[in-house]
C-alpha atoms as a PDB file:
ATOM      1  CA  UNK A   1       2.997 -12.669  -4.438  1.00  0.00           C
ATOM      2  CA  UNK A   2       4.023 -10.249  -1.612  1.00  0.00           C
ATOM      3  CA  UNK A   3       6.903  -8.167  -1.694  1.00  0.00           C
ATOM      4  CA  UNK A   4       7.970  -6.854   1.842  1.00  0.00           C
ATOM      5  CA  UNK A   5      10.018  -4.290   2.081  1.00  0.00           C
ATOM      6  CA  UNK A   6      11.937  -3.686   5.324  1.00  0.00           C
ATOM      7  CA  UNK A   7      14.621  -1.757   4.021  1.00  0.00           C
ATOM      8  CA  UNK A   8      16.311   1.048   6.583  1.00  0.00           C
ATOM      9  CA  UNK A   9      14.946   3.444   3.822  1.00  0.00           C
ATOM     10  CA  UNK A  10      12.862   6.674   3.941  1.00  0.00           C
ATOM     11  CA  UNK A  11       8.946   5.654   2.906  1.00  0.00           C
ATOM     12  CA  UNK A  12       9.373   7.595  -0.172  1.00  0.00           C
ATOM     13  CA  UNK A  13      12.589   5.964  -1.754  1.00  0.00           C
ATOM     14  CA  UNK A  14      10.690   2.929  -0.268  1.00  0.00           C
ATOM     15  CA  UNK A  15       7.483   3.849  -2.737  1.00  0.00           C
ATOM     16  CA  UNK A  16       9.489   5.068  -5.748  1.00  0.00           C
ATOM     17  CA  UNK A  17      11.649   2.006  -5.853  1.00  0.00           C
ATOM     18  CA  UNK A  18       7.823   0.121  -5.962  1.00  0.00           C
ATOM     19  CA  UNK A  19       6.917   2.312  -8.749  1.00  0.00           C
ATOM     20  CA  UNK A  20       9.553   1.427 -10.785  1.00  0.00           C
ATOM     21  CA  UNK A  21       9.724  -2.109 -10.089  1.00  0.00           C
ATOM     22  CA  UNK A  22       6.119  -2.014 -11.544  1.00  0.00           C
ATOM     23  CA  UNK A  23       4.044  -3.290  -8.259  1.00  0.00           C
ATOM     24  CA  UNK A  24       0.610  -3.489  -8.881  1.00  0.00           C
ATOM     25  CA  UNK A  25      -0.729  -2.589  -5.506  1.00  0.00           C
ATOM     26  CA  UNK A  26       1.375  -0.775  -2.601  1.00  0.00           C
ATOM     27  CA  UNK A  27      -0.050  -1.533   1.096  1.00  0.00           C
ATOM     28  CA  UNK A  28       1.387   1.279   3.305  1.00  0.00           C
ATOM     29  CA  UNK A  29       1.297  -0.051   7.593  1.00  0.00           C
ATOM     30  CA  UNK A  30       2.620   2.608   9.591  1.00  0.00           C
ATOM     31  CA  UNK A  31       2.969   3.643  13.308  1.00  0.00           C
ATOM     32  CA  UNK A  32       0.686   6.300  13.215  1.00  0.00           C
ATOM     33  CA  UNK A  33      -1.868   4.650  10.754  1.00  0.00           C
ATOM     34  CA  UNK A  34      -2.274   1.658  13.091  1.00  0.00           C
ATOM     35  CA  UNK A  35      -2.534   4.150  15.741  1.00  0.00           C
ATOM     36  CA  UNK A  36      -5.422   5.992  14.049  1.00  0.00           C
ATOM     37  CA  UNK A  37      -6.963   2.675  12.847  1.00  0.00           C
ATOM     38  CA  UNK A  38      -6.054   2.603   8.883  1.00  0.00           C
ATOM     39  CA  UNK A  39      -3.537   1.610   6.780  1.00  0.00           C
ATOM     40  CA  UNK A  40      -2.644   3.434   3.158  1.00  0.00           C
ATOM     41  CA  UNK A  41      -3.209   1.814  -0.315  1.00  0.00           C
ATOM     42  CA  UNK A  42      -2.191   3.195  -3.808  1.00  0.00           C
ATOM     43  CA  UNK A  43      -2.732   1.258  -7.108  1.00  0.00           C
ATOM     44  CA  UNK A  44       0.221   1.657  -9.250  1.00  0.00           C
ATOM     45  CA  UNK A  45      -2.363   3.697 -11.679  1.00  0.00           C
ATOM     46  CA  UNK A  46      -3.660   5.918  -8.992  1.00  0.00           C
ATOM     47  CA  UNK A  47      -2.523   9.489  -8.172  1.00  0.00           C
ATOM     48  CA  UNK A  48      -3.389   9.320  -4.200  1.00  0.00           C
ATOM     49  CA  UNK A  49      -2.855   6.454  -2.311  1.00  0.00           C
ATOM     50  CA  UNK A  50      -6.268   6.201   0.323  1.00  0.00           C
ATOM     51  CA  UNK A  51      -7.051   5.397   3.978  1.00  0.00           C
ATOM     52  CA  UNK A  52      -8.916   2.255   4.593  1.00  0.00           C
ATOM     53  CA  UNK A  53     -10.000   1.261   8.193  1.00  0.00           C
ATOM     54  CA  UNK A  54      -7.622  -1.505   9.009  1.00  0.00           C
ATOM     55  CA  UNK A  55     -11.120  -3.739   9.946  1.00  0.00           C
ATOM     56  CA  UNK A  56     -12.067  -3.445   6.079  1.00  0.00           C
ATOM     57  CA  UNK A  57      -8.259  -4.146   4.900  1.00  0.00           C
ATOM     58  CA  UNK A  58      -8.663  -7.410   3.271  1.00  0.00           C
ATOM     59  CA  UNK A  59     -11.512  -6.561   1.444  1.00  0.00           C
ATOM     60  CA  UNK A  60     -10.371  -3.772   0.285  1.00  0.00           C
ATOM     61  CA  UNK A  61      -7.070  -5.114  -0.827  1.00  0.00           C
ATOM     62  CA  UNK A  62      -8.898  -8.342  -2.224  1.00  0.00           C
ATOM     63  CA  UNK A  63     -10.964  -5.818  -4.816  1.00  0.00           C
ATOM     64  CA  UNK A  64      -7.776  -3.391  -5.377  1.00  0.00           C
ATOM     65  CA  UNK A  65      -5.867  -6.454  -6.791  1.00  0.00           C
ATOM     66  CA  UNK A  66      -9.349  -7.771  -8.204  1.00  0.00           C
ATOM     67  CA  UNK A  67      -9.566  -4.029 -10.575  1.00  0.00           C
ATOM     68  CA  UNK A  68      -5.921  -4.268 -11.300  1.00  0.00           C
ATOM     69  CA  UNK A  69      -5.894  -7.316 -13.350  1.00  0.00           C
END
């Protein structure tokens, strides 16, 4: 399940409202990253969230949500 959120919010009331909804995984596409090639994840259990190139995003996403459950 995919929760999109599109809100006319700053990214961090964006990523605290995520924290306390309890999401598992939090896939961050910005302007710049896409710019620079990455995008950002964070698992809801990890302090820093970490740049992944966005050619290796699936895979990485695929084993985030795999060490989550």
């Amino acid at each position: 399940e995919v929760l999109l959120d599109d809100r006319k919010e700053r990214a961090g009331a964006k990523f605290k409202d995520a924290d306390l909804q309890g999401i598992p995984l939090r896939v961050a596409v910005g302007a710049r990253g896409v710019k620079e090639g990455v995008i950002e994840l964070k698992g809801r259990r990890e302090a820093a969230a970490r740049q992944v190139p966005i050619d290796d995003a699936l895979e990485a996403i695929m084993a985030a949500l795999e060490e989550s459950r």
